[in-house]
Structures are given as C-alpha cells and as structure tokens.
Protein backbone atom coordinates (compact mmCIF):
# COMPACT_ATOMS: atom_id res chain seq x y z
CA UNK A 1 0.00 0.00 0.00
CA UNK A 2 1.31 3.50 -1.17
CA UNK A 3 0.89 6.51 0.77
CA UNK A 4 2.73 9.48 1.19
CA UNK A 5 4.52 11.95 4.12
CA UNK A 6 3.89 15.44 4.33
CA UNK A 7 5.85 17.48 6.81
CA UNK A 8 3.94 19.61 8.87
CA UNK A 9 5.45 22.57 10.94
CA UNK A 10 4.03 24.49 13.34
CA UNK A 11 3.78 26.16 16.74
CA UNK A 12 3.98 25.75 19.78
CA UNK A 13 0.40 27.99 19.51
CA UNK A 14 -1.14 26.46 16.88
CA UNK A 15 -4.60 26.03 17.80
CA UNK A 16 -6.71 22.51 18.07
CA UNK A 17 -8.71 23.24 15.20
CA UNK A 18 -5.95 24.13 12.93
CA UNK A 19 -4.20 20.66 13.81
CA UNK A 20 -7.42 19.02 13.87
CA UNK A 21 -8.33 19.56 10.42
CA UNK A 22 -4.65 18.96 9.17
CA UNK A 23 -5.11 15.18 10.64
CA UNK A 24 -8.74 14.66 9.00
CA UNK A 25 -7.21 15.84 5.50
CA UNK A 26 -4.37 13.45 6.09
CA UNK A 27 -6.16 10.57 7.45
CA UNK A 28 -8.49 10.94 4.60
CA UNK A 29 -5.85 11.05 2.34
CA UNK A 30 -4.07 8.27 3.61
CA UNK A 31 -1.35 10.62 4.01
CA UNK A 32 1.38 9.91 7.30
CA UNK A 33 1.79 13.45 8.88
CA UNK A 34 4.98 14.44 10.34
CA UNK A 35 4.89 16.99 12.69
CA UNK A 36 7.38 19.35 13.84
CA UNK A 37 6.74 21.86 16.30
CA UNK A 38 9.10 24.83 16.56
CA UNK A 39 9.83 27.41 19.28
CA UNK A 40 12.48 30.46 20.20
CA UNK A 41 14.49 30.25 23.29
CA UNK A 42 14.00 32.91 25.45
CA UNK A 43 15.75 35.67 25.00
CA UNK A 44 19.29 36.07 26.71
CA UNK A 45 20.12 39.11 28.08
CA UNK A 46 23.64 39.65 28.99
CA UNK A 47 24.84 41.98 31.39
CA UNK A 48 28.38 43.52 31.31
CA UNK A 49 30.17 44.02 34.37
CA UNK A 50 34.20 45.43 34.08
CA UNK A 51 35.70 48.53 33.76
CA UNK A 52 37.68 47.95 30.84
CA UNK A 53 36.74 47.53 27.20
CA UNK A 54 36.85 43.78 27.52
CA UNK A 55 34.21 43.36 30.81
CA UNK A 56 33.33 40.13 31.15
CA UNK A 57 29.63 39.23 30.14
CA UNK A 58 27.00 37.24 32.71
CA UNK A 59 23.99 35.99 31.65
CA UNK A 60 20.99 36.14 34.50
CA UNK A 61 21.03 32.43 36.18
CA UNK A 62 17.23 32.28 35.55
CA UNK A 63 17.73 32.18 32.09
CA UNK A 64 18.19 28.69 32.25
CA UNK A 65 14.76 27.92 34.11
CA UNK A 66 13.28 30.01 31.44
CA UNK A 67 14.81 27.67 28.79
CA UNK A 68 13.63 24.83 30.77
CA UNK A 69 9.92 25.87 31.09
CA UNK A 70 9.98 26.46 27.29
CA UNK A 71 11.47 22.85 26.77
CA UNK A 72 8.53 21.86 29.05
CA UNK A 73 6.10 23.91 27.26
CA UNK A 74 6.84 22.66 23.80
CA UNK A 75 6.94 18.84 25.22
CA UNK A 76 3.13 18.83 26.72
CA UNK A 77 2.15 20.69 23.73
CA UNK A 78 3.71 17.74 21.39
CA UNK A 79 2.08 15.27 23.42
CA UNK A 80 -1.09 17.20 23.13
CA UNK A 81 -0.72 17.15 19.23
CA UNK A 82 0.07 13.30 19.49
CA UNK A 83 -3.29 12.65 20.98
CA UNK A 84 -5.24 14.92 18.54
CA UNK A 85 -3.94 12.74 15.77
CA UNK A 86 -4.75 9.31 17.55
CA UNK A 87 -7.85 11.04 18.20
CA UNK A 88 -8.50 11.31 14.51
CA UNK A 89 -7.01 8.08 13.69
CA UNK A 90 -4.21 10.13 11.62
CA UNK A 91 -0.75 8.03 11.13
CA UNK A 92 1.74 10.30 12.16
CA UNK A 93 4.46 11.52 14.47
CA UNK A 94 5.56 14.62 16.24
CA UNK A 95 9.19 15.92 17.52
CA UNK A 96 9.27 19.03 18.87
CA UNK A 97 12.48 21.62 19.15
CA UNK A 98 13.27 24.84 21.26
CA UNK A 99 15.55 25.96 18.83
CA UNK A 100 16.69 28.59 16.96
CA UNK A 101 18.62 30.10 13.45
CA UNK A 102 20.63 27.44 11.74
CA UNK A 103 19.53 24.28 14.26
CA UNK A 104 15.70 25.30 12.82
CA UNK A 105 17.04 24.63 9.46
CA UNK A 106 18.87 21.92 10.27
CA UNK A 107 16.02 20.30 11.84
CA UNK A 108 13.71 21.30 9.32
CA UNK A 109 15.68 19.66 6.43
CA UNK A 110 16.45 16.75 8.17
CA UNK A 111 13.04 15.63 9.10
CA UNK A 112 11.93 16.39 4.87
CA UNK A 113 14.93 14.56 3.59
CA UNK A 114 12.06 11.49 4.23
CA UNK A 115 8.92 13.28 3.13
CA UNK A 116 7.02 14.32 -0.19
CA UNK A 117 5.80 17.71 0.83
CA UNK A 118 5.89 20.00 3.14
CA UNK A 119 3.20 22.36 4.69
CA UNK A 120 3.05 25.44 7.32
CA UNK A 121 0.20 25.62 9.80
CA UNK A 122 -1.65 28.84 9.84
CA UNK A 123 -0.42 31.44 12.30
CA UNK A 124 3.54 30.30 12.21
CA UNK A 125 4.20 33.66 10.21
CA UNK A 126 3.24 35.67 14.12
CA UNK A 127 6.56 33.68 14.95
CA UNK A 128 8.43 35.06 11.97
CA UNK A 129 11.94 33.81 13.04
CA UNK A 130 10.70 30.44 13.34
CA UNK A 131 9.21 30.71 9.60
CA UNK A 132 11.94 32.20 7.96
CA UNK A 133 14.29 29.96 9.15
CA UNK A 134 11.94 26.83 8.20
CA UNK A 135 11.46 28.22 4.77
CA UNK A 136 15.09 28.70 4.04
CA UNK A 137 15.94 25.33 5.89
CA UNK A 138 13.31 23.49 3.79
CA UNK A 139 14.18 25.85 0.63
CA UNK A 140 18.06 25.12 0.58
CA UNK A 141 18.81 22.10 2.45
CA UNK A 142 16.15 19.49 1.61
CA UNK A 143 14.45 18.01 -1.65
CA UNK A 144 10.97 18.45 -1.09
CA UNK A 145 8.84 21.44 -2.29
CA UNK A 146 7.04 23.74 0.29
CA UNK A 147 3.94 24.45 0.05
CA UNK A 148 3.03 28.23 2.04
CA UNK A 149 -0.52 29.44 2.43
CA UNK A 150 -2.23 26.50 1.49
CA UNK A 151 -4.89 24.22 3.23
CA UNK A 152 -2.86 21.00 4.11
CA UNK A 153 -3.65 18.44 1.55
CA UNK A 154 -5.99 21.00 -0.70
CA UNK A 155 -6.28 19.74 -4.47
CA UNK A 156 -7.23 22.50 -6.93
CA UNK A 157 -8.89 22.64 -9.78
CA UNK A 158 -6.36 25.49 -12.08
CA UNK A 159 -2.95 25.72 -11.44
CA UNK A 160 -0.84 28.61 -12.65
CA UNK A 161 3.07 27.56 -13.18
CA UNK A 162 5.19 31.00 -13.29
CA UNK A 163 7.47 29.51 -15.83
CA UNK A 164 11.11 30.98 -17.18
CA UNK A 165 13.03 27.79 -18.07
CA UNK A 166 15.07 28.81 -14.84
CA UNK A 167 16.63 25.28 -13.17
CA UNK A 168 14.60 26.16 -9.83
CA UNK A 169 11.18 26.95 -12.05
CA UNK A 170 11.56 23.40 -13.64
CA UNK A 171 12.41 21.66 -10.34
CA UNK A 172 8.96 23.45 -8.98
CA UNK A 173 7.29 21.78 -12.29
CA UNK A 174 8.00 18.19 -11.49
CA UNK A 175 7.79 18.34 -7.56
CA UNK A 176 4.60 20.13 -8.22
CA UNK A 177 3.47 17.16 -11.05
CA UNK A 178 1.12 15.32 -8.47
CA UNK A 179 -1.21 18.61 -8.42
CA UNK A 180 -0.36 19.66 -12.12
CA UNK A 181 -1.72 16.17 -12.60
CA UNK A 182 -4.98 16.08 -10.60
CA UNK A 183 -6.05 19.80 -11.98
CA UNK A 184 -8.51 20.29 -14.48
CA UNK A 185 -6.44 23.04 -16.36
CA UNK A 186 -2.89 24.18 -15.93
CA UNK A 187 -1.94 27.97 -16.84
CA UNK A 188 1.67 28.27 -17.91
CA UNK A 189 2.73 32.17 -17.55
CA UNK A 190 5.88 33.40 -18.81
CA UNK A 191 7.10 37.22 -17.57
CA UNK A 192 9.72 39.30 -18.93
CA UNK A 193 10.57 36.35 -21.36
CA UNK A 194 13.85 36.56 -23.40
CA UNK A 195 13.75 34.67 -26.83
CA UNK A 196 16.67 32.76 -27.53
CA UNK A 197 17.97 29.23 -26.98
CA UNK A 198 19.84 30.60 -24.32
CA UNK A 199 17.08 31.36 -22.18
CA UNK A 200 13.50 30.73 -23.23
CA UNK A 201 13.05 29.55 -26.54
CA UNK A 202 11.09 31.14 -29.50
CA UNK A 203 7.95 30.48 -28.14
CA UNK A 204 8.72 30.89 -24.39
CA UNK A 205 6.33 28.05 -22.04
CA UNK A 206 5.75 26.09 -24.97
CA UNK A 207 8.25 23.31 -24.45
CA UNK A 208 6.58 23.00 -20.57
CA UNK A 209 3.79 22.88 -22.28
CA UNK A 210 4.16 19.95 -24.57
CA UNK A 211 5.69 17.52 -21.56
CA UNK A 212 2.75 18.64 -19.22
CA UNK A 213 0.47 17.53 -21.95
CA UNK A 214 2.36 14.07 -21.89
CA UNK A 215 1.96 14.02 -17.88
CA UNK A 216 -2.19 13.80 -19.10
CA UNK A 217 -2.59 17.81 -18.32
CA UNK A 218 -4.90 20.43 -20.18
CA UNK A 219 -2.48 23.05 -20.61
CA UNK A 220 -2.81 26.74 -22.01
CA UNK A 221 0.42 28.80 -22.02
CA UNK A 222 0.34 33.04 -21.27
CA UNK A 223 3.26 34.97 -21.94
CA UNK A 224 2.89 38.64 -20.95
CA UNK A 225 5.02 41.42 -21.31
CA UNK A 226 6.70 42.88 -18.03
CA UNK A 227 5.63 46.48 -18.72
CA UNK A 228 7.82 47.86 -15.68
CA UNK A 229 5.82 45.74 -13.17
CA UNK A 230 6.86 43.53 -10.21
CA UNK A 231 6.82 40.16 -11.33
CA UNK A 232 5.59 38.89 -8.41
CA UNK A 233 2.80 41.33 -8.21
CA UNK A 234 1.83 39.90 -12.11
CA UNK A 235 1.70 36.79 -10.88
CA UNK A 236 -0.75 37.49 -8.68
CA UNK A 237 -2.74 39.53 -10.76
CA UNK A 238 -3.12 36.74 -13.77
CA UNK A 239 -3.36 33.92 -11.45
CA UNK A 240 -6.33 35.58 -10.32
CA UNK A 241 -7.59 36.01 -13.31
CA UNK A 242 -7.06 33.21 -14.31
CA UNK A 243 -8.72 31.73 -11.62
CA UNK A 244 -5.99 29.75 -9.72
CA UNK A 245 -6.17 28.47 -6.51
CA UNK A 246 -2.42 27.44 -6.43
CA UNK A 247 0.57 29.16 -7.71
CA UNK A 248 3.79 27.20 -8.30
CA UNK A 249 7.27 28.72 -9.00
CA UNK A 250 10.75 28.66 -8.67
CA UNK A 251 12.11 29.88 -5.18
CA UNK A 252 15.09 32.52 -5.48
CA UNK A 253 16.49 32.11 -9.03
CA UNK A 254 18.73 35.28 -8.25
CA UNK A 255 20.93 35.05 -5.19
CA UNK A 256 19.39 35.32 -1.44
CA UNK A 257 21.32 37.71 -0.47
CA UNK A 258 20.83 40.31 -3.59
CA UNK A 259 16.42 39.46 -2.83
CA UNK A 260 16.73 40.63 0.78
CA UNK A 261 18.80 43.72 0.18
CA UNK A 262 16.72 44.97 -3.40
CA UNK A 263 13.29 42.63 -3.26
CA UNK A 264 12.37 39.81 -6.05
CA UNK A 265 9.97 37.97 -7.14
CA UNK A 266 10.40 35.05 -4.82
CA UNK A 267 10.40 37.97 -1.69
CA UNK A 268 6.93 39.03 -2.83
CA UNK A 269 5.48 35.89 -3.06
CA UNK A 270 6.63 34.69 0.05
CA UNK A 271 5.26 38.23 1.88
CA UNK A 272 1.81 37.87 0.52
CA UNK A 273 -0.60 35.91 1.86
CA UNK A 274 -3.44 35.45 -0.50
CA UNK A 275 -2.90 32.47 -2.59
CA UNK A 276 -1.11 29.33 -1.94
CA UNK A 277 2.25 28.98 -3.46
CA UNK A 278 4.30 25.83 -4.03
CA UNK A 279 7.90 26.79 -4.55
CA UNK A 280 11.32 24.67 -4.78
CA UNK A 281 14.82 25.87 -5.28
C-alpha cells in the first residue's frame, strides 16, 4: 500500500482546530503526517560588568529555568498534538524543538529529507523567526517542495506555473506534477521572457507545455510582457484572473542575499498571503 509523508510545521500555539483539520485531510488522504513543532528560546540578556573595554559578560542564572519551562512547554504541547492525531485516527508523528537560526534549518531539512511535501500551519508567520528559518531550511537544504498558504492536503482545480526555463522553475514543475496532474487546467505564464535558446526559446512556455500535456494535463500557455511591473505582483494579478487556486514557481532564481537587500519575485510571493504557493529551489 502506497501513501505518502507530508511534513507539517508548526507552533507551539497552533490552535486545536488548525491541527485538527490537518489530521482529517491526512487521514483521509491516507497521508502519514509528520509533525514538527518549533519554538524560540528565550531571550538572553547579557549583562556587562568590568571597567575595561573587555568586561566580562553574565547571563541572568534564571535564564536557564526560562529555557527549561519552554522545553517543558513545547513537550506537553507535542504530546497534546500526538493525541489529537490518535484522536482522529491520523498516522503520524511529532518531535518538537526549542531551537533557533541554523539548528531550525537543520532540523527542518532533516526531518523532509524522508517526506514528499511539506506544509506550514496557519499562524507560524506571528513567529516570523521560526518561519523564515523553516522556509530557508526546507528551501536550501532538503528536496521536497514547500507548500506556504495552502490548506494541508488542498487539491485545486487550475494551477498557474510561473514559468522561465530557470533550473529552480523546472524543479517546482515536477515536484509540483502530483497537483499539475490532478487539476482540471494548468496555466503556464511566462514574464519578462527573453527569446533565444539561451534562455526561453522562441515560443517561451511552450516546451513545458508539450511535456505537461504528456503528464495527461490540459495546458494553455500566457506569456505577458513585463511592462515595468513587479513580477511577483503579475503573478498574482493573472493567477487571479485566471482563476488559480495554487501558484507554483521557482524559489530565489537570483541570489538570497541580492532578494533581501533589493526585493524579487520570490520575496513578494513569500510576503503575501493570498494564494497558496508551491515553490522549490
């Protein structure tokens, strides 16, 4: 018997309905749910004592009972999410981490290096540390797509693929081929296209278009002229005409560092929380 194993992260906050109706969706689906709940440390204050330049620091000896109740904390609440999914006879698991920076991306990738998908729970973005760092962890370090905004386990019936023959836009394609598959249309739109074999082709989408119709897919291909506007903004605005209730793309084609200092396309989509995006890198 087949089924798959969708990473879910979430809080520490995340209410009983939310998790609730994550289990349903995956017991229906015959989906295993991994769960990984994610908090901050409390914060350390340091005090500097010294007359000198070079005072030594001290840290405030209850910081360590704070990090201990917040060890605590997350524990009963992952036991708590363990019986909400026997409750709903869900297959799954939960670990939980107090955690932060690099060990939430570590953990993050480590846990989808043995999972198809994975999935945010609504409300993570109040703990915006903990979902930047779980993006970028999932994003750069594992090799599953990430899916932000969405129901857990929604299908949809259109699907528009931001296409531009990029490495990280085909990679979204065929992680994103299970939905691609099950929709009842897929629109391919091409932005700010560049004809030539070097980048996308006389008749930019059109080669995405031809496999997708192999994969079984309806496919219609948009190409539309950038005009001076944010990409990401067009996106949104022709997915919605279009009628889209998932967006898939390409996560950070241009460097990470040169989208947080200047904005891109990936940025925008990640900030906006209207439609559900799957992206890969």
């Amino acid at each position: 018997m087949q089924r798959k194993t969708s990473l879910f992260v979430l809080a520490t906050d995340t209410s009983d309905a939310t998790i609730t109706a994550a289990a349903e969706a995956a017991q229906g689906q015959n989906t295993y749910l991994a769960c990984l709940l994610l908090d901050n440390p409390p914060g350390r204050p340091y005090f500097v004592s010294g007359t000198t330049a070079f005072g030594s620091a001290a840290m405030p000896a209850n910081w360590v009972d704070h990090l201990r109740d917040a060890r605590q904390a997350a524990e009963t609440r992952a036991a708590e999410v363990n019986d909400l999914l026997t409750r709903n006879t869900c297959s799954g698991d939960v670990h939980y981490a107090v955690c932060a920076g690099s060990d939430i991306r570590m953990l993050c990738a480590q846990r989808a290096k043995t999972c198809d998908t994975a999935q945010f729970a609504d409300g993570l973005r109040d703990h915006e540390a903990v979902f930047r760092e779980a993006l970028h962890g999932l994003l750069f370090q594992s090799p599953v797509p990430v899916i932000v905004n969405g129901a857990p386990f929604a299908s949809y019936s259109r699907v528009f693929l931001a296409w531009d023959s990029s490495l990280a836009a085909s990679r979204a394609a065929h992680a994103a081929l299970p939905y691609l598959r099950h929709a009842e249309e897929v629109v391919i739109g091409c932005f700010e296209t560049s004809v030539s074999d070097q980048r996308d082709g006389e008749d930019p989408g059109t080669d995405a278009a031809v496999w997708l119709s192999h994969q079984g897919c309806k496919v219609t291909v948009s190409q539309f002229p950038g005009g001076g506007q944010d990409v990401g903004h067009g996106i949104q605005q022709r997915a919605r005409e279009a009628g889209a209730g998932l967006v898939v793309m390409g996560a950070y084609g241009h460097s990470r560092l040169r989208e947080a200092v200047f904005g891109g396309t990936t940025r925008t989509m990640i900030e906006q929380t209207d439609l559900p995006v799957l992206f890969a890198h």
